[in-house]
N, C-alpha and C. Protein backbone atom coordinates (compact mmCIF):
# COMPACT_ATOMS: atom_id res chain seq x y z
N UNK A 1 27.83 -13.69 77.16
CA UNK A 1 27.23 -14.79 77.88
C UNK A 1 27.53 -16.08 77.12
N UNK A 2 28.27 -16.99 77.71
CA UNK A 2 28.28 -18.24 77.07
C UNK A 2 27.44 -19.08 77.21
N UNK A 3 26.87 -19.84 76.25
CA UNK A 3 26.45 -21.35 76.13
C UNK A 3 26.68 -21.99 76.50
N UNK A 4 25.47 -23.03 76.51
CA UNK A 4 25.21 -24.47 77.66
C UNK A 4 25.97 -25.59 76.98
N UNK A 5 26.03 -25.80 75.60
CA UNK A 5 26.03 -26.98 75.11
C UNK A 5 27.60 -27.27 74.98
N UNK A 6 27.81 -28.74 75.33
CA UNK A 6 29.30 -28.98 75.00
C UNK A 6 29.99 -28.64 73.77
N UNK A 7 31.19 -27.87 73.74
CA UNK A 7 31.76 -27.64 72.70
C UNK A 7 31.55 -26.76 71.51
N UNK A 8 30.33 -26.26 72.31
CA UNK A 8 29.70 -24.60 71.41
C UNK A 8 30.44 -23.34 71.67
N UNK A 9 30.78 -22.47 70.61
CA UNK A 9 31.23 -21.38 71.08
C UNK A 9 30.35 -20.21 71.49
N UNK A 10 28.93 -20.70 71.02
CA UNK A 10 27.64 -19.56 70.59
C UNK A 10 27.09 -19.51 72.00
N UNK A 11 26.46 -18.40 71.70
CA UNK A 11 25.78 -17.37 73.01
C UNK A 11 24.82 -18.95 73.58
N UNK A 12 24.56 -18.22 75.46
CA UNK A 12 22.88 -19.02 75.41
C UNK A 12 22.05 -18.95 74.75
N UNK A 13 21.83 -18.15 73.43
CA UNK A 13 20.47 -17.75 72.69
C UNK A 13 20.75 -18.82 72.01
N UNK A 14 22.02 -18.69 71.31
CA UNK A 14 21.62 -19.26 70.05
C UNK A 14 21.89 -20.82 70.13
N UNK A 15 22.38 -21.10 71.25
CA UNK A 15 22.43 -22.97 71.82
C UNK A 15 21.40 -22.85 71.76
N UNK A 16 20.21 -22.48 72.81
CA UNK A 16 18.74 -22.33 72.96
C UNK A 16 17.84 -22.79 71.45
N UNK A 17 18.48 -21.62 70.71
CA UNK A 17 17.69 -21.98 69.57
C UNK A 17 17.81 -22.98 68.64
N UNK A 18 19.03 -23.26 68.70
CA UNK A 18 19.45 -25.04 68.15
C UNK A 18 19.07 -25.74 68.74
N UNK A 19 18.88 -25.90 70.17
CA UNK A 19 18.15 -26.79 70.59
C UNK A 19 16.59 -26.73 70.43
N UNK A 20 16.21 -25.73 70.87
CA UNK A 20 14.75 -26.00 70.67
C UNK A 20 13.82 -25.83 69.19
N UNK A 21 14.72 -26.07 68.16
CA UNK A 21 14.34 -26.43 66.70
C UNK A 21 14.47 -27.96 66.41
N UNK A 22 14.90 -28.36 67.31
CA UNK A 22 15.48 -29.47 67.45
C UNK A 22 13.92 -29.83 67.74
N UNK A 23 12.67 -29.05 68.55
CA UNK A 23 11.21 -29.49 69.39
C UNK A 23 10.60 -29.25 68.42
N UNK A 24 11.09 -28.39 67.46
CA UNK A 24 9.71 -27.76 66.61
C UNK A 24 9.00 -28.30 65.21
N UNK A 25 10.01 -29.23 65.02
CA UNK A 25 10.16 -29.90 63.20
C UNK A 25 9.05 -31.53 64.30
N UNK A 26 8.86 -32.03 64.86
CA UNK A 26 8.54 -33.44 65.99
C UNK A 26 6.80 -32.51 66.20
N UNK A 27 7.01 -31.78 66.84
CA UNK A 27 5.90 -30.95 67.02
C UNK A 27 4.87 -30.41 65.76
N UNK A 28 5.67 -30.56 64.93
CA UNK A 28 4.92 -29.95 63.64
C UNK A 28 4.31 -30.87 63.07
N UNK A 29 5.24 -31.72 62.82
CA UNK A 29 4.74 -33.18 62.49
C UNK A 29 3.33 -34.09 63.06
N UNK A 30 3.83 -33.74 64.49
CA UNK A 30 2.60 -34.49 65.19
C UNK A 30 1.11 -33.64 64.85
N UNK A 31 1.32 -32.12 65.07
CA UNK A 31 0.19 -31.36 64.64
C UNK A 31 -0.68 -31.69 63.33
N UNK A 32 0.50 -32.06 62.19
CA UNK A 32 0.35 -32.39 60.62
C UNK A 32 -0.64 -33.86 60.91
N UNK A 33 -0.35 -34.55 61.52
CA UNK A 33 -0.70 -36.02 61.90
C UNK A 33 -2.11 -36.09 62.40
N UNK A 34 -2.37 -34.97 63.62
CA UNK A 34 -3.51 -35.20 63.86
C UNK A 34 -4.39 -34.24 62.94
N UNK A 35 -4.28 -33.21 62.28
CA UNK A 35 -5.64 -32.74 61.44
C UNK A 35 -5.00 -34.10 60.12
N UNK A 36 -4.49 -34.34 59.45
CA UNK A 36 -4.76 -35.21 58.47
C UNK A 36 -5.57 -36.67 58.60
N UNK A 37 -4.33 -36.98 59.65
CA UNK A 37 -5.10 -38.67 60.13
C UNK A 37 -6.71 -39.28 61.13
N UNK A 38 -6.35 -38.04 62.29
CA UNK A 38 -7.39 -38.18 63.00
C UNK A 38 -8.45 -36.86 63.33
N UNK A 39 -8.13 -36.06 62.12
CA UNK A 39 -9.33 -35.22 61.44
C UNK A 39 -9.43 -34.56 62.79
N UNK A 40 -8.12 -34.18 63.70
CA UNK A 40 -8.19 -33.17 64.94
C UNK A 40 -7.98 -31.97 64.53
N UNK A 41 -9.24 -31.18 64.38
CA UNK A 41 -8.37 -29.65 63.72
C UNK A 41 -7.87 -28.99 65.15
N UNK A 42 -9.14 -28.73 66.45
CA UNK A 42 -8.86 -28.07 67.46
C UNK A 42 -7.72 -28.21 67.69
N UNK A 43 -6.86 -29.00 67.91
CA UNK A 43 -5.37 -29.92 68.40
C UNK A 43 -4.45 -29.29 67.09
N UNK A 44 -4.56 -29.60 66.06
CA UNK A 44 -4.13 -29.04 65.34
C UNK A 44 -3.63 -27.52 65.14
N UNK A 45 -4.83 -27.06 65.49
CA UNK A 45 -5.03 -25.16 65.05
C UNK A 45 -4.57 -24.88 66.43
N UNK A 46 -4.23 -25.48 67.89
CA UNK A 46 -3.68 -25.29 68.86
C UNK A 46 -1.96 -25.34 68.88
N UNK A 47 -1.93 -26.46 68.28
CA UNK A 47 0.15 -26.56 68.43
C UNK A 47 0.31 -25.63 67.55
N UNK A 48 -0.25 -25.11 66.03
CA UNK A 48 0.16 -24.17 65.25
C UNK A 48 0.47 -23.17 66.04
N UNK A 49 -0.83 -22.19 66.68
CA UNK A 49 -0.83 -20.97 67.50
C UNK A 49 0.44 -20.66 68.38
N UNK A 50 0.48 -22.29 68.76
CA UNK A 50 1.50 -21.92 70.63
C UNK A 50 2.79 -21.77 69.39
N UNK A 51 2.73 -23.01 68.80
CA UNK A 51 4.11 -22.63 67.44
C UNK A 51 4.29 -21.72 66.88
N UNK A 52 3.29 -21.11 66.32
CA UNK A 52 3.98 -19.70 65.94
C UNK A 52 3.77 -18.57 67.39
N UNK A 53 3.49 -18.68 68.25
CA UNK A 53 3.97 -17.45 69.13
C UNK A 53 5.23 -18.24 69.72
N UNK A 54 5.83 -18.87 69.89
CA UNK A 54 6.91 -19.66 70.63
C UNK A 54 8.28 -19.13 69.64
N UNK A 55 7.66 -18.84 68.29
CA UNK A 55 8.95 -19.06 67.61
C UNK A 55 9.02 -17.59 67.33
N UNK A 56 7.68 -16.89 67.28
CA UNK A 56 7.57 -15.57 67.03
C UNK A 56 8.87 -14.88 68.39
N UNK A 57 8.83 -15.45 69.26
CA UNK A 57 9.48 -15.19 70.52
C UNK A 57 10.85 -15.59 70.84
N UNK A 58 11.34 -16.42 69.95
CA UNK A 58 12.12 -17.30 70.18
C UNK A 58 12.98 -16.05 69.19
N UNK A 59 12.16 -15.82 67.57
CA UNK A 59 12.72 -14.70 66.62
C UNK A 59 12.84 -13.60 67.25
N UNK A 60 12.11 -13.10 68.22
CA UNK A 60 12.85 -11.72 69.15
C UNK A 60 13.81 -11.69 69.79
N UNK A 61 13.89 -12.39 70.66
CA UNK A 61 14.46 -12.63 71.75
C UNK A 61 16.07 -13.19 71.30
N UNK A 62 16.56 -13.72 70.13
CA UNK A 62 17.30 -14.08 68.94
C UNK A 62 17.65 -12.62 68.34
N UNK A 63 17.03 -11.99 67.64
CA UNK A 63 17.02 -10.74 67.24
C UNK A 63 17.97 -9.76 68.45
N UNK A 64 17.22 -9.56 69.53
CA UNK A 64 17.56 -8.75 70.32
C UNK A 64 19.23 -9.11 70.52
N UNK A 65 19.39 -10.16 71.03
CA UNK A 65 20.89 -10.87 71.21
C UNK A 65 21.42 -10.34 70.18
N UNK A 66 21.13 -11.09 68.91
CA UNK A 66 22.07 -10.29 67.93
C UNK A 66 22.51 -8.92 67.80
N UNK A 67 21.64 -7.76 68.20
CA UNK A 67 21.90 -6.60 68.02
C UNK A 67 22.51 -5.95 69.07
N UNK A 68 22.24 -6.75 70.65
CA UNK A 68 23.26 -6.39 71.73
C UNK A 68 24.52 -6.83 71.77
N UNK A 69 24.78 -8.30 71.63
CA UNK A 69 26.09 -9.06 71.53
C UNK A 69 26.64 -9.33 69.91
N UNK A 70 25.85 -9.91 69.15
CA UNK A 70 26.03 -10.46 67.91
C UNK A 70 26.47 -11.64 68.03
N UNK A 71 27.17 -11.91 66.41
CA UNK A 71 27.41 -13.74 66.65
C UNK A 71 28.81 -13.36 65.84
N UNK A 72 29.89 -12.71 65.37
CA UNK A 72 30.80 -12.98 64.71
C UNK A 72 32.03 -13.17 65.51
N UNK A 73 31.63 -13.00 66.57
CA UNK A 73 33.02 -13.24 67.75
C UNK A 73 33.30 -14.85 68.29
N UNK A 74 31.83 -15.10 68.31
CA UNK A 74 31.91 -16.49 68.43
C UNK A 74 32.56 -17.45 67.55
N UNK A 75 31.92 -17.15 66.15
CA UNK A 75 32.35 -17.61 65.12
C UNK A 75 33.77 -17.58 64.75
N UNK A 76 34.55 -16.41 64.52
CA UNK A 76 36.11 -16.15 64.38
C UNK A 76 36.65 -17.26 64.19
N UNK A 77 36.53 -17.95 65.72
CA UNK A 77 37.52 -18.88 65.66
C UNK A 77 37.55 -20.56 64.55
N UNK A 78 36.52 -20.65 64.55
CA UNK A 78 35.87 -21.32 63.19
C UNK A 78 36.86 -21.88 62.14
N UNK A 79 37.25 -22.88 61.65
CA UNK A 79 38.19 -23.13 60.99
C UNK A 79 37.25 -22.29 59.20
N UNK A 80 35.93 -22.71 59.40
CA UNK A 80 34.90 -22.33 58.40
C UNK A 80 34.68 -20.51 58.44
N UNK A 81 35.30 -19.92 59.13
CA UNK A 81 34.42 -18.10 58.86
C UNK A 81 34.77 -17.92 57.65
N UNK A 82 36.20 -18.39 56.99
CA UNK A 82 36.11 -17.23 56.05
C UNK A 82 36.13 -17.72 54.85
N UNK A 83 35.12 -19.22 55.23
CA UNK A 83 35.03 -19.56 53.38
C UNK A 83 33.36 -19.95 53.51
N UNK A 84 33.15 -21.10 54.50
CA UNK A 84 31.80 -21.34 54.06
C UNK A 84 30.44 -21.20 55.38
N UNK A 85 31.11 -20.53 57.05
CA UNK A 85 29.98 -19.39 57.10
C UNK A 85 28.74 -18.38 57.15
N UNK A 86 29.60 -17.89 56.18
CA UNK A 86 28.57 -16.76 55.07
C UNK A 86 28.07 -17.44 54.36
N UNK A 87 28.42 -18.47 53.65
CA UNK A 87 27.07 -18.85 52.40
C UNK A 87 26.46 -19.84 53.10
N UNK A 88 26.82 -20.29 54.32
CA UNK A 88 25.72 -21.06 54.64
C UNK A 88 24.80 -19.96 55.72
N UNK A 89 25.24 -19.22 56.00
CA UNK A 89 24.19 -18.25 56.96
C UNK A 89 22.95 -17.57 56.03
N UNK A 90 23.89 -17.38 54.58
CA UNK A 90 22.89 -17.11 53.26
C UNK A 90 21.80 -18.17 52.93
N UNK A 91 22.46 -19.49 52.91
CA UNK A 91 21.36 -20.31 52.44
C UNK A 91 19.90 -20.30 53.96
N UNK A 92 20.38 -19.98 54.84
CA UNK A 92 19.65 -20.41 55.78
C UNK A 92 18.69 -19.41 56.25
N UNK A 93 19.31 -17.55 55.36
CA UNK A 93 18.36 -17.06 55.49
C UNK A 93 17.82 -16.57 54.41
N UNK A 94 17.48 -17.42 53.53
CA UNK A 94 16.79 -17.82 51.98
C UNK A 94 15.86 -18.38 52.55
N UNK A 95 15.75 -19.59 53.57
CA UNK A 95 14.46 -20.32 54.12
C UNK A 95 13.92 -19.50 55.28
N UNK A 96 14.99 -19.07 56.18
CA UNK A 96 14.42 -18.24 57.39
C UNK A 96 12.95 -17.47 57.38
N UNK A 97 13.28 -16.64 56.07
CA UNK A 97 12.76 -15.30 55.86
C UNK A 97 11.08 -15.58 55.47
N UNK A 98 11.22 -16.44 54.29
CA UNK A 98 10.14 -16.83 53.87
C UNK A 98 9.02 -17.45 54.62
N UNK A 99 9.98 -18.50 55.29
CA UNK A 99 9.34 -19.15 56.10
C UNK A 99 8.28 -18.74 57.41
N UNK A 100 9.00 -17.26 58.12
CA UNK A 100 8.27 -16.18 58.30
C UNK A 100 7.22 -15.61 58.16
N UNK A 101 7.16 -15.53 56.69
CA UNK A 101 6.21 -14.80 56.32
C UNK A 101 4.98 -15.71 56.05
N UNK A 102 5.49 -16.82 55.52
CA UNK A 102 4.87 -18.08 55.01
C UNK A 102 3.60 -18.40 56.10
N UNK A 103 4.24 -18.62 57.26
CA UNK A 103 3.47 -18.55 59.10
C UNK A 103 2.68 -17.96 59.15
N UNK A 104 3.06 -16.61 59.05
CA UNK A 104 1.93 -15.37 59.58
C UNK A 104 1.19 -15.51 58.43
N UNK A 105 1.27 -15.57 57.10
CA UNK A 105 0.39 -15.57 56.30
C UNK A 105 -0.77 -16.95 56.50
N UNK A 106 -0.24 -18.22 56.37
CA UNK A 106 -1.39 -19.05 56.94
C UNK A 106 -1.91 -19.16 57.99
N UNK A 107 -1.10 -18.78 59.25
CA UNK A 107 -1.98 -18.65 60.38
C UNK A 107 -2.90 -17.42 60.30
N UNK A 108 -2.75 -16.23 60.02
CA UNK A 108 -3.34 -15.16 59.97
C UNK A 108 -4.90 -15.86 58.65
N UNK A 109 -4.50 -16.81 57.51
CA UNK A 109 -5.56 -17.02 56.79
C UNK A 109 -6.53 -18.05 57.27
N UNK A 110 -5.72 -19.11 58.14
CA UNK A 110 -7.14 -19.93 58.99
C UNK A 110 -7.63 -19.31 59.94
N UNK A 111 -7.40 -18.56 60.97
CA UNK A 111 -7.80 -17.85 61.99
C UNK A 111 -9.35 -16.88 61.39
N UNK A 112 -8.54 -16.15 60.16
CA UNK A 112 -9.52 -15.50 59.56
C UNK A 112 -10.84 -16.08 58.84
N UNK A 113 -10.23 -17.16 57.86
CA UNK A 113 -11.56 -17.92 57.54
C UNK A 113 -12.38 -18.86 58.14
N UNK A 114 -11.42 -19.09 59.44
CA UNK A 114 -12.11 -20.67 59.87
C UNK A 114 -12.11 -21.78 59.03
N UNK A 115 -10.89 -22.59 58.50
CA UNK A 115 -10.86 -23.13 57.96
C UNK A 115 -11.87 -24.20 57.90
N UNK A 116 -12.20 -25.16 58.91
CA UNK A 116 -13.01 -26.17 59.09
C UNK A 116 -14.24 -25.63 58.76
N UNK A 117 -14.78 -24.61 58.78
CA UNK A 117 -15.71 -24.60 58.39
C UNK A 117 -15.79 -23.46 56.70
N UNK A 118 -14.86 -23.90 56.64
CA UNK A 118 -15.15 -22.46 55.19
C UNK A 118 -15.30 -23.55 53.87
N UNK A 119 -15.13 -22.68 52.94
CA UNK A 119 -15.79 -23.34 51.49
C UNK A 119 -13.94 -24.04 50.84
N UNK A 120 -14.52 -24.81 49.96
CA UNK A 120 -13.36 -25.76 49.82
C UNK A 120 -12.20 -24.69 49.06
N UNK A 121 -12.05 -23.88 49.03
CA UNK A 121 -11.26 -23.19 48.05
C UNK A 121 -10.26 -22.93 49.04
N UNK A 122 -10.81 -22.63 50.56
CA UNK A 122 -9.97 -21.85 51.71
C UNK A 122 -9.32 -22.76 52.21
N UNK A 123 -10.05 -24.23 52.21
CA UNK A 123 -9.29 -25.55 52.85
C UNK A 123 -8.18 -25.33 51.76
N UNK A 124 -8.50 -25.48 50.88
CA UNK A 124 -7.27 -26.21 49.50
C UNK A 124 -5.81 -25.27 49.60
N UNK A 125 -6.18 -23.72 49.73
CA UNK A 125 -5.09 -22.83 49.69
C UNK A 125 -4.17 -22.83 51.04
N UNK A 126 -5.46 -23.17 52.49
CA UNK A 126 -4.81 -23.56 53.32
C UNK A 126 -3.42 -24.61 53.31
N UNK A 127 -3.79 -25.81 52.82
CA UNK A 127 -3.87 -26.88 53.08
C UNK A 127 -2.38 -26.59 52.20
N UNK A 128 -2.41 -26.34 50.76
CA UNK A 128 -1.45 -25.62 50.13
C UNK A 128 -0.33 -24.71 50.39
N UNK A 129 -0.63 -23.73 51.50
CA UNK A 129 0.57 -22.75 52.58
C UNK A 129 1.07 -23.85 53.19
N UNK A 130 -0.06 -24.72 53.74
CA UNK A 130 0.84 -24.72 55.07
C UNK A 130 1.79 -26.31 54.62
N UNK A 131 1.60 -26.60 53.60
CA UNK A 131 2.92 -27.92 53.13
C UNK A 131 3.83 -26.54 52.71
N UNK A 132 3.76 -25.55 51.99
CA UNK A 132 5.15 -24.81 51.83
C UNK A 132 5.88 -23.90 53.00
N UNK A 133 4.97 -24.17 54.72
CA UNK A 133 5.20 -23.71 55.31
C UNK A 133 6.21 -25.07 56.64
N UNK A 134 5.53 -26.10 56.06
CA UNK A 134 6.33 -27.19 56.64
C UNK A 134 7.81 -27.52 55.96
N UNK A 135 7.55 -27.29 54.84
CA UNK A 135 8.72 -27.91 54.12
C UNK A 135 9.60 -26.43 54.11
N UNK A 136 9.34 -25.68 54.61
CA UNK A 136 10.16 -24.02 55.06
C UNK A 136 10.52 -23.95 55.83
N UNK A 137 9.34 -24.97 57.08
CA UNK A 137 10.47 -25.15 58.66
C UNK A 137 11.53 -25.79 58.90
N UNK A 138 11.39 -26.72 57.82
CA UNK A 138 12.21 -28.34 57.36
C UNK A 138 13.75 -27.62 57.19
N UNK A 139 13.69 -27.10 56.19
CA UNK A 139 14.76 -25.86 54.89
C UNK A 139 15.61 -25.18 56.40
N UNK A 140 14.74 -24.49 57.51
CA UNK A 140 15.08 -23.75 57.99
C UNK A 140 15.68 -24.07 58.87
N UNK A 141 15.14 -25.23 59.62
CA UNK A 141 15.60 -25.84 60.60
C UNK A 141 17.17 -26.88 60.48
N UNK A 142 17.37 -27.06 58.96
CA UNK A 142 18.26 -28.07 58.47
C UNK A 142 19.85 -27.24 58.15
N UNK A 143 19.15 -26.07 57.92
CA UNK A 143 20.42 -25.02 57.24
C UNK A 143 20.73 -24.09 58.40
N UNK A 144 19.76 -23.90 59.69
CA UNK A 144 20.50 -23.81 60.64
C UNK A 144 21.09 -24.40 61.87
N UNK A 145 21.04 -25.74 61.92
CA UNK A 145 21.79 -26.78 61.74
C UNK A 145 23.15 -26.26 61.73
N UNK A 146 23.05 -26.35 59.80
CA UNK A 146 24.73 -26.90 59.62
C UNK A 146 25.12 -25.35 59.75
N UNK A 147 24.64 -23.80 59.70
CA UNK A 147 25.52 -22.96 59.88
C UNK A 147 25.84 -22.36 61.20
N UNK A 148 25.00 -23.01 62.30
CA UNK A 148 25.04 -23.68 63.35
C UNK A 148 26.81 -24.51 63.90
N UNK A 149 27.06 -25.21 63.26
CA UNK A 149 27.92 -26.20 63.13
C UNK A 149 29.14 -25.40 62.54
N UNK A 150 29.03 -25.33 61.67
CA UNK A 150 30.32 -24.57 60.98
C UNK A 150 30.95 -23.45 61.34
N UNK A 151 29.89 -22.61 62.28
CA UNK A 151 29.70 -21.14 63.08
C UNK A 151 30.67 -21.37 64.06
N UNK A 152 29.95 -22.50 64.72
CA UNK A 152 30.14 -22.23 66.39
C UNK A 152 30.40 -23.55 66.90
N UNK A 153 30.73 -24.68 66.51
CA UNK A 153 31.07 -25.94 66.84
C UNK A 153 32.18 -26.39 65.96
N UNK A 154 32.75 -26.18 64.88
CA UNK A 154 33.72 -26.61 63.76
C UNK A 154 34.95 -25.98 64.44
């Protein structure tokens, strides 16, 4: 199945998913904006949720493609497959992975404690995930990008 985007060689999935990472780093931000600035947690603890099931979905549905079609056919033609690739598909799933886990672990820890209302230790550790969980979407979103680019557009 080919892709939408001009001059991509990559599946509809994985245009899809370059593009719509392209929504999720704007979205995160704004979420970050309103519990810091205007002390919105509801709004807040809402774009997280739909964000991590969107991406939780976005990682299946990604997954699945890969294991029916894959991505190295696309790539081939690539002036980049057979030098840089692989180490950028490496660097990107150095942030991917973590970043993963990073999610389910803070969403799974405010859900559980109720952050807004728990004792300051749960805010702080919160508050603590979820900058290494922004700056993981950042990592993730940036490095697949460029192996993005080098893959399937170079």
């Amino acid at each position: 199945m080919d892709g939408f985007l001009p001059f991509s060689r990559a599946s509809f999935v994985l245009d899809f998913i370059a593009v719509a990472m392209a929504a999720v780093i704007p979205v995160m931000m704004i979420s970050l904006f309103q519990v810091r600035k205007r002390k919105n947690i509801d709004l807040h603890r809402r774009l997280q949720i739909i964000l991590g099931v969107v991406l939780g979905l976005a990682i299946l549905i990604f997954e699945l493609d890969m294991r029916l079609y894959g991505w190295r056919q696309y790539a081939e033609p690539s002036p980049y497959y057979d030098t840089l690739v692989m180490p950028a598909l490496l660097v990107h799933l150095v942030f991917a992975i973590p970043t993963l886990l990073l999610w389910i672990f803070t969403i799974f820890m405010a859900l559980r404690h109720r952050i807004h209302t728990s004792t300051g230790k749960h805010r702080i550790r919160h508050k603590l995930f979820g900058r290494l969980s922004a700056y993981a979407m950042l990592g993730t979103t940036v490095s697949g990008w460029l192996f993005f680019w080098l893959a399937f557009m170079a």
